[in-house]
Protein backbone atom coordinates (compact mmCIF):
# COMPACT_ATOMS: atom_id res chain seq x y z
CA UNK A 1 155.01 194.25 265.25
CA UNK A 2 151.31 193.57 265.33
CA UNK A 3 150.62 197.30 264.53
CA UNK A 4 152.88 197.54 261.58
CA UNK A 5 151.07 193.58 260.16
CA UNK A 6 147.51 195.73 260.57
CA UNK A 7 148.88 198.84 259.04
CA UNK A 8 150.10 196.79 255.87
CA UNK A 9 147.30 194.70 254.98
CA UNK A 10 144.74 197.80 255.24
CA UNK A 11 146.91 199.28 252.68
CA UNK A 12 147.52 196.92 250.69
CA UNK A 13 143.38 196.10 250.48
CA UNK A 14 141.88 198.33 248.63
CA UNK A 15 143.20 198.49 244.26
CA UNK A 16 143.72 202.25 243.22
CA UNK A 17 140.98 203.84 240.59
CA UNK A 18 142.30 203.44 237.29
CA UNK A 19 142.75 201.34 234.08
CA UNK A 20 144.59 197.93 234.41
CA UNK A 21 145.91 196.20 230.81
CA UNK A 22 146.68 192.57 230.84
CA UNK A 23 148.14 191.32 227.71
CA UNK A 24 145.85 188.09 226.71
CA UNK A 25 148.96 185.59 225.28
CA UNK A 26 150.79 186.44 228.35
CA UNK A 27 148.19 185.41 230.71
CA UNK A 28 149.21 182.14 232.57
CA UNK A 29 146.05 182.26 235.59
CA UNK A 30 142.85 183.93 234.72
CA UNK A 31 140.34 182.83 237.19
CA UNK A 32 137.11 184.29 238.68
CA UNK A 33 136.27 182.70 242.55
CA UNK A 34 133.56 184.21 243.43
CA UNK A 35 133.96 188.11 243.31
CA UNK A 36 137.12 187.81 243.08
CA UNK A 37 139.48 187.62 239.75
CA UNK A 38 142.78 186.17 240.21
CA UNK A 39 145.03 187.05 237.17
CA UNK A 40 148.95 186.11 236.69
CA UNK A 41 151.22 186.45 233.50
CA UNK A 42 154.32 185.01 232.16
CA UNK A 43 157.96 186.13 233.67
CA UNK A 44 158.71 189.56 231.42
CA UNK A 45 155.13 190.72 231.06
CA UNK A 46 154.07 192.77 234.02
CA UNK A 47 150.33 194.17 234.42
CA UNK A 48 150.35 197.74 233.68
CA UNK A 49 148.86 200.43 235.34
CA UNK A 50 147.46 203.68 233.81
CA UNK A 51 145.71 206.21 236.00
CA UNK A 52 143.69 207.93 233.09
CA UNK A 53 142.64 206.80 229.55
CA UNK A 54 146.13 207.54 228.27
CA UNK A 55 149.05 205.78 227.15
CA UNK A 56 151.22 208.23 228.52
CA UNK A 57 150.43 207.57 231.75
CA UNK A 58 151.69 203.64 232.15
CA UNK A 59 153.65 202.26 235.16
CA UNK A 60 154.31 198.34 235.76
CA UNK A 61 152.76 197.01 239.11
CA UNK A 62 153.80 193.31 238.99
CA UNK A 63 152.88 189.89 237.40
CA UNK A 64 150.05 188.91 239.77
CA UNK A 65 146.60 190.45 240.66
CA UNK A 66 143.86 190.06 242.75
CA UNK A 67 140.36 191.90 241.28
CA UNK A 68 137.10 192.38 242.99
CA UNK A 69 134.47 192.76 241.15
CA UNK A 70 131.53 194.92 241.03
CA UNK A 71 127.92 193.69 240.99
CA UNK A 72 127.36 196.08 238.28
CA UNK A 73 130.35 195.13 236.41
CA UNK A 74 129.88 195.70 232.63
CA UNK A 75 131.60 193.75 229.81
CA UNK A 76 132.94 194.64 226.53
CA UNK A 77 134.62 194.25 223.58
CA UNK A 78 136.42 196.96 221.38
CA UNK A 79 139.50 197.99 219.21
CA UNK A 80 142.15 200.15 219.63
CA UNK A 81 141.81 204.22 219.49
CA UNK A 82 143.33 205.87 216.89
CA UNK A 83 144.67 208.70 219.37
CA UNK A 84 146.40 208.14 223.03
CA UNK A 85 143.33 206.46 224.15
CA UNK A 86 143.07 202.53 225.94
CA UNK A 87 140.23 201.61 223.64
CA UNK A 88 137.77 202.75 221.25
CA UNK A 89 135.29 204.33 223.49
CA UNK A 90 132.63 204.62 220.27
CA UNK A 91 132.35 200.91 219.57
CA UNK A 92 131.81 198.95 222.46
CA UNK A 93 129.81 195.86 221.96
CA UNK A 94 128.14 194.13 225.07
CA UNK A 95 130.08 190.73 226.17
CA UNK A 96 129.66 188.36 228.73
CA UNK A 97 132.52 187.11 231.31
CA UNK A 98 132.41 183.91 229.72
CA UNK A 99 133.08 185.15 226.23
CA UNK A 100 136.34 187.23 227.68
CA UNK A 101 137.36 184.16 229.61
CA UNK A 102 136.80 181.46 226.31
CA UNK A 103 138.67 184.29 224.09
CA UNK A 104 141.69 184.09 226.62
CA UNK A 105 141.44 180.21 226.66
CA UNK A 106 141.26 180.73 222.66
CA UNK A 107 144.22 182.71 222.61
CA UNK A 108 146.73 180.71 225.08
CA UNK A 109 145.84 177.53 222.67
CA UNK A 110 146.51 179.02 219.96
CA UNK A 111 148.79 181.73 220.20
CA UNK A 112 149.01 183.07 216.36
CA UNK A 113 145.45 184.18 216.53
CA UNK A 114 145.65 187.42 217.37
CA UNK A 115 146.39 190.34 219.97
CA UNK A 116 144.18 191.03 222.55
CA UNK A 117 144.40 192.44 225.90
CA UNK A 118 141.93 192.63 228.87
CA UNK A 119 142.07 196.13 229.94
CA UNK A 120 140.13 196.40 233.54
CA UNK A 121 138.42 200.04 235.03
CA UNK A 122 138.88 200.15 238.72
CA UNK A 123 136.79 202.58 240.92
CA UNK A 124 137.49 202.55 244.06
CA UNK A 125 138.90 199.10 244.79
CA UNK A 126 136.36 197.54 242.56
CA UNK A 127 136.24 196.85 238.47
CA UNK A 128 133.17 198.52 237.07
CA UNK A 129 133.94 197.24 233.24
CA UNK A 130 136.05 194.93 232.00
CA UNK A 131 136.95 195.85 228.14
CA UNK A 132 138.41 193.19 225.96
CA UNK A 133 140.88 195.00 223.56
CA UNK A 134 141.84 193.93 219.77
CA UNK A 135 145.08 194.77 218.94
């Protein structure tokens, strides 16, 4: 019983590589502790997961998240692609985590102001950029 405890939580450590999109209005806990970035949405709105920087690619992993984040973690803000891309890969402008966390505060206060979503890039169990996506 021990055994199978260990074998679960080793699995279940590390976050696979890939994009993670978080819709902004749906967010109900967006919280940084740390490293660490705690994220939960509303019942109906699951994080989705995308291997590559394609739509085509989405699967639903559940409402609740735990991030680490990387030292080196860059922030951003851009729109959407006009192909099957995440995000505009051509305009990225620099941010800082607390202009993506006062934009989510923005948004759950005032709801009719727009669609964003936080799209995070996970390499190997940590986020290396954290893109804030216009709608």
């Amino acid at each position: 019983m021990l055994l199978f405890a260990l074998t679960l939580s080793i699995i279940n450590a590390k976050t696979k590589s890939g994009y993670y999109v978080v819709y902004v209005f749906a967010c109900m806990t967006f919280k940084k502790k740390g490293k660490k970035l705690s994220v939960k949405t509303k019942k109906g709105f699951p994080i989705e997961y995308y291997k590559k920087n394609n739509y085509h690619t989405m699967k639903y992993i559940g409402r609740s998240k735990v991030f680490k984040i990387s030292k080196k973690c860059k922030y951003y803000y851009t729109t959407v692609s006009e192909t099957t891309k995440l995000y505009d890969t051509k305009r990225l402008k620099k941010l800082t985590f607390t202009d993506i966390k006062d934009t989510v505060r923005y948004v759950k206060k005032y709801p009719d102001s727009g669609d964003f979503v936080v799209l995070f890039k996970v390499k190997k169990g940590y986020v290396t950029k954290m893109i804030i996506v216009d709608d």
